[in-house]
C-alpha atoms as a PDB file:
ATOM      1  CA  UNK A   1    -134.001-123.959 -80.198  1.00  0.00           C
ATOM      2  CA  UNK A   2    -134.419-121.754 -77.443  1.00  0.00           C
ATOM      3  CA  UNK A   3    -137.959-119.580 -77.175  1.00  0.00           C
ATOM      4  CA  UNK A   4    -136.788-115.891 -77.050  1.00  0.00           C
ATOM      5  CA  UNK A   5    -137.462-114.611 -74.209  1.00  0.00           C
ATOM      6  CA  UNK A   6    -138.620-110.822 -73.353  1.00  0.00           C
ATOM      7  CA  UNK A   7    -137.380-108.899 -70.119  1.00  0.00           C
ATOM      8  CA  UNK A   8    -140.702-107.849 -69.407  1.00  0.00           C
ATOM      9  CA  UNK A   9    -142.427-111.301 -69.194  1.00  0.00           C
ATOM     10  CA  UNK A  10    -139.460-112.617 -67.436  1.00  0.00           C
ATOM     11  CA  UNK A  11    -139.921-110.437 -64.340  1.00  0.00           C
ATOM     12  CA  UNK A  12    -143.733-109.827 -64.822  1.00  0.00           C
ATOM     13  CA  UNK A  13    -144.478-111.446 -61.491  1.00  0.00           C
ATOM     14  CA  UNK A  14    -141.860-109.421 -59.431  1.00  0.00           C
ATOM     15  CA  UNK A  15    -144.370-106.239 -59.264  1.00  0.00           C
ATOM     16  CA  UNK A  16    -145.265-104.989 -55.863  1.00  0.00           C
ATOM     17  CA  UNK A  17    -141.668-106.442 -54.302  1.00  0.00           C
ATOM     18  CA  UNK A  18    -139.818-104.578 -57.130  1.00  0.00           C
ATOM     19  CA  UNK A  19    -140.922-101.730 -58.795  1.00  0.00           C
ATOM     20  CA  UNK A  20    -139.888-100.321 -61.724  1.00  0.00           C
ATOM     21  CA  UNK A  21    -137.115 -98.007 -60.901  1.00  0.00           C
ATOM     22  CA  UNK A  22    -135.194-100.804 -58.823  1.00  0.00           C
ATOM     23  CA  UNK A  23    -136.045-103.548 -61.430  1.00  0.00           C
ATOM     24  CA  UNK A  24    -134.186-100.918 -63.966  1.00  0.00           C
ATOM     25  CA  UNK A  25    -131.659-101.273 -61.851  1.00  0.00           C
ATOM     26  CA  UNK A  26    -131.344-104.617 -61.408  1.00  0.00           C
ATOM     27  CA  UNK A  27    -131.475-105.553 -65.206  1.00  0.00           C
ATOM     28  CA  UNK A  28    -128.300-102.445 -65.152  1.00  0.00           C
ATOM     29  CA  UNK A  29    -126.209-103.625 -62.561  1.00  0.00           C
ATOM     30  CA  UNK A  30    -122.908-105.678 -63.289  1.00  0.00           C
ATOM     31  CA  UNK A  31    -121.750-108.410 -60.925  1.00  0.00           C
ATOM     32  CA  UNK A  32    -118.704-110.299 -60.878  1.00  0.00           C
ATOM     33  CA  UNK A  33    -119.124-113.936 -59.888  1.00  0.00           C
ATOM     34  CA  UNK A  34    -115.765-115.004 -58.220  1.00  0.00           C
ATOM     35  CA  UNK A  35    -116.084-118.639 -58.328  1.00  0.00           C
ATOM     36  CA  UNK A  36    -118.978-120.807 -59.411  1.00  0.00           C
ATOM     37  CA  UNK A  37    -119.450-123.022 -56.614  1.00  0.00           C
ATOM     38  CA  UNK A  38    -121.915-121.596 -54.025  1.00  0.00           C
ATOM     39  CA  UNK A  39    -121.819-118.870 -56.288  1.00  0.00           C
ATOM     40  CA  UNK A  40    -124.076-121.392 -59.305  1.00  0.00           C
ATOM     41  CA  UNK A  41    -126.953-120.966 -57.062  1.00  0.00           C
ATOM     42  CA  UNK A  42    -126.889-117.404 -56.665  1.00  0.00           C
ATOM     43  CA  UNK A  43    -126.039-116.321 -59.855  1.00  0.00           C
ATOM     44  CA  UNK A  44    -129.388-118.800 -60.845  1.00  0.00           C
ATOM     45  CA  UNK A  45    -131.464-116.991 -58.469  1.00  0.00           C
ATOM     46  CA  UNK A  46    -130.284-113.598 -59.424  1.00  0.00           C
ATOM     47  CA  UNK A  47    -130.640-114.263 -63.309  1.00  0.00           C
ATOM     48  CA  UNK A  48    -134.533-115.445 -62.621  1.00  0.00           C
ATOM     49  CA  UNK A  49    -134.979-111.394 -60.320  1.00  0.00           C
ATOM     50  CA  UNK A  50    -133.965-110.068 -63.434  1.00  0.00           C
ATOM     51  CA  UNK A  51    -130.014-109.351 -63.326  1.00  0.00           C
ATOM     52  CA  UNK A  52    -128.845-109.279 -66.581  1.00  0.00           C
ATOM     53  CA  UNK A  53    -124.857-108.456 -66.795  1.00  0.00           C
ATOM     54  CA  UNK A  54    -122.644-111.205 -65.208  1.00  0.00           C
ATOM     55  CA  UNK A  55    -118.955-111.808 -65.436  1.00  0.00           C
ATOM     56  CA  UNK A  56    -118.564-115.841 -64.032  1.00  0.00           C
ATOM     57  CA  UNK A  57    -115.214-116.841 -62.896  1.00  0.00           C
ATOM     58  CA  UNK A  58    -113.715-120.205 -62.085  1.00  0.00           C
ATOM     59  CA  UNK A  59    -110.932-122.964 -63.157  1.00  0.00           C
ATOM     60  CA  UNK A  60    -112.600-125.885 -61.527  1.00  0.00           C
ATOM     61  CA  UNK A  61    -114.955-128.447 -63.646  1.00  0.00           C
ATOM     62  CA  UNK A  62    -118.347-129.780 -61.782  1.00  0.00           C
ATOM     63  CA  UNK A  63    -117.695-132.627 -60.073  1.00  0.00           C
ATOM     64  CA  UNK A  64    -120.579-135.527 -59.326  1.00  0.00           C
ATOM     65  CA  UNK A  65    -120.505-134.163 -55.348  1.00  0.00           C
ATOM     66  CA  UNK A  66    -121.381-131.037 -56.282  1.00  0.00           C
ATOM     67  CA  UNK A  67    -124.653-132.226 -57.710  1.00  0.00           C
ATOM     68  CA  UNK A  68    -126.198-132.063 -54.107  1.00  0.00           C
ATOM     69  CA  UNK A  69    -126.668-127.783 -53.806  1.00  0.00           C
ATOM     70  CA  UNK A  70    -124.802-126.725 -57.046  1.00  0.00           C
ATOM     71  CA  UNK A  71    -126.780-125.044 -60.185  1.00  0.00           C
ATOM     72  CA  UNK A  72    -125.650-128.051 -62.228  1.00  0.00           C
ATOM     73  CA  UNK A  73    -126.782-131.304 -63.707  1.00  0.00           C
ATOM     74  CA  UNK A  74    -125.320-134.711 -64.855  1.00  0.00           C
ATOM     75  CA  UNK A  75    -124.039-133.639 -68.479  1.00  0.00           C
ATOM     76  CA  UNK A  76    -122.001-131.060 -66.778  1.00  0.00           C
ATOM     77  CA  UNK A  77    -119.768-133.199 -64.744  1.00  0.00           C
ATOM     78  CA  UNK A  78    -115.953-133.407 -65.773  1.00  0.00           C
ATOM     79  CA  UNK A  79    -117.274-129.853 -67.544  1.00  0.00           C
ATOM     80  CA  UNK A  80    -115.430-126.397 -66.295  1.00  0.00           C
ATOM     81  CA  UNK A  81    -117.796-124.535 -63.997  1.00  0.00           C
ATOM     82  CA  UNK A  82    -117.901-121.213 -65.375  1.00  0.00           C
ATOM     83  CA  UNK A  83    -118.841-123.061 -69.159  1.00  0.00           C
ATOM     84  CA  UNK A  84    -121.322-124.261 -67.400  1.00  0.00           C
ATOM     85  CA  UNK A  85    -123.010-122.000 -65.552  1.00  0.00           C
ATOM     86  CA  UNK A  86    -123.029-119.628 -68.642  1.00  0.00           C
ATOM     87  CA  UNK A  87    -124.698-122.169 -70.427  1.00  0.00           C
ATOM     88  CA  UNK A  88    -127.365-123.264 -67.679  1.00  0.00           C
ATOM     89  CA  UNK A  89    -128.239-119.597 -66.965  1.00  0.00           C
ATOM     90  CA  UNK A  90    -128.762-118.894 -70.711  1.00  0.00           C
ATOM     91  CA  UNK A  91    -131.291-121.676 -70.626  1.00  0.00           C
ATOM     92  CA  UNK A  92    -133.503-119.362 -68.497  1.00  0.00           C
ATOM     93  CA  UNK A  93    -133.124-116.108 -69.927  1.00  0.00           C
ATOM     94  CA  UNK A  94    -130.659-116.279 -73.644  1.00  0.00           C
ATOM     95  CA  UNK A  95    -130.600-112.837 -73.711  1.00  0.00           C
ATOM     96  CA  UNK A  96    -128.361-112.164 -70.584  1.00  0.00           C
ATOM     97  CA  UNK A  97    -124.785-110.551 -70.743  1.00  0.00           C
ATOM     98  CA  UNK A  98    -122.608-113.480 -69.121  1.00  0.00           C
ATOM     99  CA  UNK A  99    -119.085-112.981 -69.733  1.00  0.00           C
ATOM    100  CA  UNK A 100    -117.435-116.484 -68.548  1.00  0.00           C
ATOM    101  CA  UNK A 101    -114.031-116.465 -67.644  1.00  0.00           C
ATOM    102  CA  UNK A 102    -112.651-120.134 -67.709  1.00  0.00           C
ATOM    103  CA  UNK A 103    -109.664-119.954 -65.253  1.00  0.00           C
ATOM    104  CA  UNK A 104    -108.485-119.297 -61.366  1.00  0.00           C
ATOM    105  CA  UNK A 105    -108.799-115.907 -61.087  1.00  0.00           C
ATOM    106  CA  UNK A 106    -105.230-114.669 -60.081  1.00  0.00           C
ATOM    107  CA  UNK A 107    -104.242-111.593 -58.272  1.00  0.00           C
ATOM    108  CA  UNK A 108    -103.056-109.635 -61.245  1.00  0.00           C
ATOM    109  CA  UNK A 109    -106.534-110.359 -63.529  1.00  0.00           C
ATOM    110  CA  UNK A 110    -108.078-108.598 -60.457  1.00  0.00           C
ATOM    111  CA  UNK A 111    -108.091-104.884 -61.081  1.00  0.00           C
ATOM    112  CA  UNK A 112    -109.501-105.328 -64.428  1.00  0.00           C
ATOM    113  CA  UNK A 113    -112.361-107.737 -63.125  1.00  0.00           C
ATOM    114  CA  UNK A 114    -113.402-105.087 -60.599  1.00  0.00           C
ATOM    115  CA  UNK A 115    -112.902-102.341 -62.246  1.00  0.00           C
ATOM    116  CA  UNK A 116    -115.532-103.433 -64.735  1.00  0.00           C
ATOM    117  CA  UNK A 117    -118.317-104.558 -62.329  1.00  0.00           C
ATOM    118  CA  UNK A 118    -120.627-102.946 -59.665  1.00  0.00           C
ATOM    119  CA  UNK A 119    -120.834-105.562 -56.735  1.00  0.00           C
ATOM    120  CA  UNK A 120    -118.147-108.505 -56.055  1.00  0.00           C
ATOM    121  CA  UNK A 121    -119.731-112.019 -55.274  1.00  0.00           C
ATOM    122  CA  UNK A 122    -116.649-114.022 -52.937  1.00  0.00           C
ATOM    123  CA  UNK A 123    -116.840-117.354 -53.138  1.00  0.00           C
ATOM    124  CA  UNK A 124    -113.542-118.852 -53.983  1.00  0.00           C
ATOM    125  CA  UNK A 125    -111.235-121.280 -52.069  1.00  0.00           C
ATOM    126  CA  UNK A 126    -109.728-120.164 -49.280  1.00  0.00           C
ATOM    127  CA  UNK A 127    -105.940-118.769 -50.118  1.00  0.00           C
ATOM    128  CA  UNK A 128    -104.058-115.520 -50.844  1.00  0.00           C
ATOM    129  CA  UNK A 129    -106.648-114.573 -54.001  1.00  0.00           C
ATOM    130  CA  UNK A 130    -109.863-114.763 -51.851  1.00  0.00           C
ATOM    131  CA  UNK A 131    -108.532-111.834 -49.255  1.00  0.00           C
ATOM    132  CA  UNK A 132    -106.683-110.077 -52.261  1.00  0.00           C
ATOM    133  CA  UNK A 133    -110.765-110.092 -53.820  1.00  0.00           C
ATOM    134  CA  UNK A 134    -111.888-107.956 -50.979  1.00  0.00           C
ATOM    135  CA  UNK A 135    -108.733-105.768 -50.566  1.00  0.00           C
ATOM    136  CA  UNK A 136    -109.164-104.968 -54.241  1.00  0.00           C
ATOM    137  CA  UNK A 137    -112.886-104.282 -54.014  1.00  0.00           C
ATOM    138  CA  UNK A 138    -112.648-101.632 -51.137  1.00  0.00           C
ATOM    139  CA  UNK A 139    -109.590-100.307 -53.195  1.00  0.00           C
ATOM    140  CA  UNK A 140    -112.316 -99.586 -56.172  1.00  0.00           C
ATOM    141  CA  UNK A 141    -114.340 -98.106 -53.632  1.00  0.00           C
ATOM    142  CA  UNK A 142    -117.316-100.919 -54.707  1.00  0.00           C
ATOM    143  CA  UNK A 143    -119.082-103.717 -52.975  1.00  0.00           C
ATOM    144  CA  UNK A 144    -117.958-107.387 -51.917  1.00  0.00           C
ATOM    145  CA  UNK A 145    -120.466-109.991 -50.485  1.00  0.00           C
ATOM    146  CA  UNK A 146    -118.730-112.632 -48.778  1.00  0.00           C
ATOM    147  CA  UNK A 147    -121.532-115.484 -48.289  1.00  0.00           C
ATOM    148  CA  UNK A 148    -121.151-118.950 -46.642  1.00  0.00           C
ATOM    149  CA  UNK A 149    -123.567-122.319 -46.505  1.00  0.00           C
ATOM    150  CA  UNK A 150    -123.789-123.207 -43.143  1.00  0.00           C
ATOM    151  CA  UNK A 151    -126.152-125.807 -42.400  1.00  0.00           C
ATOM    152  CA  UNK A 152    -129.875-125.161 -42.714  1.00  0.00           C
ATOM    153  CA  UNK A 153    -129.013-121.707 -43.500  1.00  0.00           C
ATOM    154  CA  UNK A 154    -125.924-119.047 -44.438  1.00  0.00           C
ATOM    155  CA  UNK A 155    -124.031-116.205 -43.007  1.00  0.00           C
ATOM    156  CA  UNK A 156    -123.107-113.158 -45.623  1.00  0.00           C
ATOM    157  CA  UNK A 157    -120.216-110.688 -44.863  1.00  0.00           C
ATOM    158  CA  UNK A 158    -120.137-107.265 -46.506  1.00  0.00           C
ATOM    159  CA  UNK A 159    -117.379-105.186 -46.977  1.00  0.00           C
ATOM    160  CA  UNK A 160    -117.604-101.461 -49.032  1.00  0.00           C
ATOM    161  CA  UNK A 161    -115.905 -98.584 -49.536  1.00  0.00           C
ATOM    162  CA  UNK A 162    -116.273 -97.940 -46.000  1.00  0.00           C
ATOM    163  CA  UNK A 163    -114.775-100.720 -44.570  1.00  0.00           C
ATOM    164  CA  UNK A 164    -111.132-102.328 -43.418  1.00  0.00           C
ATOM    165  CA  UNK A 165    -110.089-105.336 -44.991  1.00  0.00           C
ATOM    166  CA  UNK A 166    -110.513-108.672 -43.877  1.00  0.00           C
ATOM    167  CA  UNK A 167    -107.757-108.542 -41.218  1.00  0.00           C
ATOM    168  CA  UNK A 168    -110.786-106.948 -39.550  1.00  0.00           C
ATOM    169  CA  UNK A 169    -112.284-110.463 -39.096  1.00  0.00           C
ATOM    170  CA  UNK A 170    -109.554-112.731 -39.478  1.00  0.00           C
ATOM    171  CA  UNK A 171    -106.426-110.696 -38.004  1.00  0.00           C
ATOM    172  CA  UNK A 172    -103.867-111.004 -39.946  1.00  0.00           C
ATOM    173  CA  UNK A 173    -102.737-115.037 -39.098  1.00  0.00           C
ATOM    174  CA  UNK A 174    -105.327-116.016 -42.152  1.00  0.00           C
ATOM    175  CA  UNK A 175    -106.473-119.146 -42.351  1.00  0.00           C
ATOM    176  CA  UNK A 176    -104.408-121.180 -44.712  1.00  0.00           C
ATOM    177  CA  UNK A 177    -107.562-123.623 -46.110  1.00  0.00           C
ATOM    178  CA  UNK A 178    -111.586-123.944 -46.686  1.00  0.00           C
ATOM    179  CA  UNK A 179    -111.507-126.681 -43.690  1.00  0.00           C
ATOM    180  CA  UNK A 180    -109.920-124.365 -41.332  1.00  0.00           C
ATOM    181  CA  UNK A 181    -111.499-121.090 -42.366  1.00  0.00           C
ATOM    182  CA  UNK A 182    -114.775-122.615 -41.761  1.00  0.00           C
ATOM    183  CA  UNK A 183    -114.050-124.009 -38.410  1.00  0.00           C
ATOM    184  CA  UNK A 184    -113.104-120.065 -37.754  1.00  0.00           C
ATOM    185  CA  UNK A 185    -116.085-118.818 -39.125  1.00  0.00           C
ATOM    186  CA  UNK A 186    -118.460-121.586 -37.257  1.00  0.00           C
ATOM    187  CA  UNK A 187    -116.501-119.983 -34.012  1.00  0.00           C
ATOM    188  CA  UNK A 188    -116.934-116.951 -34.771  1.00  0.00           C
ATOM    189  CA  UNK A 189    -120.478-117.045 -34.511  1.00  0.00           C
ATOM    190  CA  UNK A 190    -121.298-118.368 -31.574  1.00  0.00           C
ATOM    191  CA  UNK A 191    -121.606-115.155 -29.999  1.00  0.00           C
ATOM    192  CA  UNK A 192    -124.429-114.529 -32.729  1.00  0.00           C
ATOM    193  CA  UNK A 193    -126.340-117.474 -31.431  1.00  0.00           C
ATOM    194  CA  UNK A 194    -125.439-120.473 -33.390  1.00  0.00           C
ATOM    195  CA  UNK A 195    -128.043-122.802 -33.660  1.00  0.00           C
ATOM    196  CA  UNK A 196    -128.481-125.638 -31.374  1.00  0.00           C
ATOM    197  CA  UNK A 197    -128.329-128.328 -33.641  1.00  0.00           C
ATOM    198  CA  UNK A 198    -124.823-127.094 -34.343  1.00  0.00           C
ATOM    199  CA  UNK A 199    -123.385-125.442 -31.151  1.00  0.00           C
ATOM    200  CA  UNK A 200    -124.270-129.069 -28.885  1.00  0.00           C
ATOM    201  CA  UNK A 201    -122.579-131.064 -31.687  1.00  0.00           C
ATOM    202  CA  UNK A 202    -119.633-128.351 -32.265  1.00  0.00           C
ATOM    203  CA  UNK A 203    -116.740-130.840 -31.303  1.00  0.00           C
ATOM    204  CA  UNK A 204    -117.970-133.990 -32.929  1.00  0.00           C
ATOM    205  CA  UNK A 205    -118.463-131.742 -36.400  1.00  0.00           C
ATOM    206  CA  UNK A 206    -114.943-130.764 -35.911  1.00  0.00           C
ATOM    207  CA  UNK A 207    -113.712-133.984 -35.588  1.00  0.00           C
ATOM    208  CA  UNK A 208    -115.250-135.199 -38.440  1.00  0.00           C
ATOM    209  CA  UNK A 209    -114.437-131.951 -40.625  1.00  0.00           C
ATOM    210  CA  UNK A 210    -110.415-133.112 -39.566  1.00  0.00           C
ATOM    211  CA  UNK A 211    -111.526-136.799 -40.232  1.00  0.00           C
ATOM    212  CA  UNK A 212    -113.194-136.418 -43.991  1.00  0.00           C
ATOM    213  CA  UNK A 213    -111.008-133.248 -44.668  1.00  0.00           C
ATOM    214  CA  UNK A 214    -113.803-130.814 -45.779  1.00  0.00           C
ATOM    215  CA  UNK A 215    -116.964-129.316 -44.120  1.00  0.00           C
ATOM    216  CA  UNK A 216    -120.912-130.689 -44.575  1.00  0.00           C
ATOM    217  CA  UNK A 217    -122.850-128.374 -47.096  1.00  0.00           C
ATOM    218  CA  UNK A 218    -126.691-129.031 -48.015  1.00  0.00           C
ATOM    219  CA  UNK A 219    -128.899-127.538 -50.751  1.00  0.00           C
ATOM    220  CA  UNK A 220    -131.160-126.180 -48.177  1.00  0.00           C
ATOM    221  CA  UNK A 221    -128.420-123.409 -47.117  1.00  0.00           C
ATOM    222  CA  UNK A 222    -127.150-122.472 -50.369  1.00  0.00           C
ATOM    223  CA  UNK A 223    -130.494-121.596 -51.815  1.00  0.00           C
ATOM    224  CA  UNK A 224    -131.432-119.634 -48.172  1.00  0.00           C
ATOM    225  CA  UNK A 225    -128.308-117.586 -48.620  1.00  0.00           C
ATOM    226  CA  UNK A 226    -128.662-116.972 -52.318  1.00  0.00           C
ATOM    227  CA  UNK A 227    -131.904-115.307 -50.834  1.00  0.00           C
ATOM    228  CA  UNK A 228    -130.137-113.420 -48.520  1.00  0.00           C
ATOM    229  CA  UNK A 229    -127.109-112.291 -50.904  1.00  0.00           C
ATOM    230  CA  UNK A 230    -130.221-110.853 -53.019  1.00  0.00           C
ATOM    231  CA  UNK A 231    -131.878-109.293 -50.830  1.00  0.00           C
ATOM    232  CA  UNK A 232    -128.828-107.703 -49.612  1.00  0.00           C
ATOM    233  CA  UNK A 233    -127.895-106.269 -53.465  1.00  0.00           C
ATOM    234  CA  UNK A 234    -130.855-104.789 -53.649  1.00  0.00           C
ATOM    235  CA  UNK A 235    -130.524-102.763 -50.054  1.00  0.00           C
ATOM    236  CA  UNK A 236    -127.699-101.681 -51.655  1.00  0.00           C
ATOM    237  CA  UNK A 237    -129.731-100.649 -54.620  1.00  0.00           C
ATOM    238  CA  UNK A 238    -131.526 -98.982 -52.948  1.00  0.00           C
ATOM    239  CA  UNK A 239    -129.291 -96.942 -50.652  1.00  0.00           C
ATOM    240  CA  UNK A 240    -130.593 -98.337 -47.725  1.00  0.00           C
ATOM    241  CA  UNK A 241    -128.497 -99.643 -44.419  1.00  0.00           C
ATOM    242  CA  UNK A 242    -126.820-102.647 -44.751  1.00  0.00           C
ATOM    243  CA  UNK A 243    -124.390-103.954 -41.811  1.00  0.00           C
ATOM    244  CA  UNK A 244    -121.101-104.438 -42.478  1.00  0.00           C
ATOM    245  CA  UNK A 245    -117.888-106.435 -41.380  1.00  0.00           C
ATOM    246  CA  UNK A 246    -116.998-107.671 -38.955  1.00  0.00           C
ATOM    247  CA  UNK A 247    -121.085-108.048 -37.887  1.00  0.00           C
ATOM    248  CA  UNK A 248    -122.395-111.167 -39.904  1.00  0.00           C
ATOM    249  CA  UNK A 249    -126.173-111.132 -41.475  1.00  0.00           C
ATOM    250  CA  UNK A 250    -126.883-114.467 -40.664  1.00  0.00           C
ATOM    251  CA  UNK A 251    -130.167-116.735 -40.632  1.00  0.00           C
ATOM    252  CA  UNK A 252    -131.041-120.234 -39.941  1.00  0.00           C
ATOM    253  CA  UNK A 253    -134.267-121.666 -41.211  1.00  0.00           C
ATOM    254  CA  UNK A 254    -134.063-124.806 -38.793  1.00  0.00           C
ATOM    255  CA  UNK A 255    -134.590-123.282 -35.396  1.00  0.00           C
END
């Protein structure tokens, strides 16, 4: 039986970082979660700030790998991810508004999944749907946080009602799969000052990427860029500057 919990002790220890007005906010605000992946550890992070109202989409079940920087444990393997997640972030606070959605999300459900939201968190595989995400976000004149695990830390990409889409960044040859699109994203940075422990080993991690067939990931850079996809929601929040595609916000906690 689970304690009930109240808002106000919830978030008690967020005064002086958040005051009242923005925490208002933040219980208010809507947030579509498209995919469940990376996205598990925001989402768990952003339920424990104080954000409330969640729709949580995905069609893939929690495998045993994803154990290793994923908000899930042992009796959710073989499980669908969006189940899941509901049910882990309900654990911390039962009251929440999570709307799971247990399915790919395809280009026609789109419209209706922004339309109903406030910010767009991208995190789905690499293909037709993730750029369509972004294209329909701007359309809705509403935000889209495009955030990445890269090593010891992550890179976030922001597009708004002021932006082009994603052609911006990618041109309009897209990359067809997550392997590829991340071996465009690693080069893409290097003029932002990748960090040496990547940059001297660049061609022997794209070897191996080829080799194994998908890209390293560690625990240590989804939770850093759950902490930057936060921080960044609640710039926007507050009105304040944020930058926004094609320049990256990107930190590394190694170096």
């Amino acid at each position: 039986m689970l304690e009930q919990v109240k808002y106000e002790n919830l978030v008690s220890r967020n005064w002086f970082y958040i005051n009242s007005v923005l925490q208002n906010k933040i219980r208010n605000v809507n947030i579509l979660f498209a995919g469940c992946g990376l996205g598990s550890v925001i989402a768990q992070s952003a339920i424990r700030l104080g954000f409330e109202n969640m729709t949580i989409v995905d069609g893939d079940n929690v495998d045993l790998t994803n154990l290793n920087r994923q908000f899930y444990f042992q009796n959710d393997v073989g499980v669908n991810k969006a189940k899941s997640l509901k049910n882990n972030l309900l654990m911390i606070n039962p009251n929440a508004n999570i709307k799971s959605v247990e399915k790919y999300i395809k280009v026609n459900d789109l419209s209706k999944l922004v339309s109903e939201v406030d910010i767009v968190i991208n995190t789905v595989d690499l293909n037709n749907t993730y750029y369509e995400i972004i294209t329909e976000t701007i359309k809705h004149k509403k935000t889209v946080i495009c955030p990445f695990n890269v090593g010891f830390g992550g890179v976030l990409i922001l597009f708004n009602k002021n932006s082009v889409g994603p052609e911006i960044i990618w041109g309009r040859n897209l990359p067809i799969d997550n392997k590829e699109f991340y071996m465009k994203l690693i080069e893409s940075l290097k003029k932002f000052h990748l960090p040496l422990y990547i940059s001297k080993e660049l061609e022997n991690l794209f070897s191996e990427i080829n080799n194994k067939g998908y890209q390293p990931q560690i625990s240590i850079g989804g939770n850093i860029i759950a902490s930057i996809v936060l921080s960044t929601i609640i710039k926007v929040l507050q009105n304040k500057d944020v930058s926004l595609a094609p320049c990256p916000i990107f930190f590394d906690s190694y170096e």
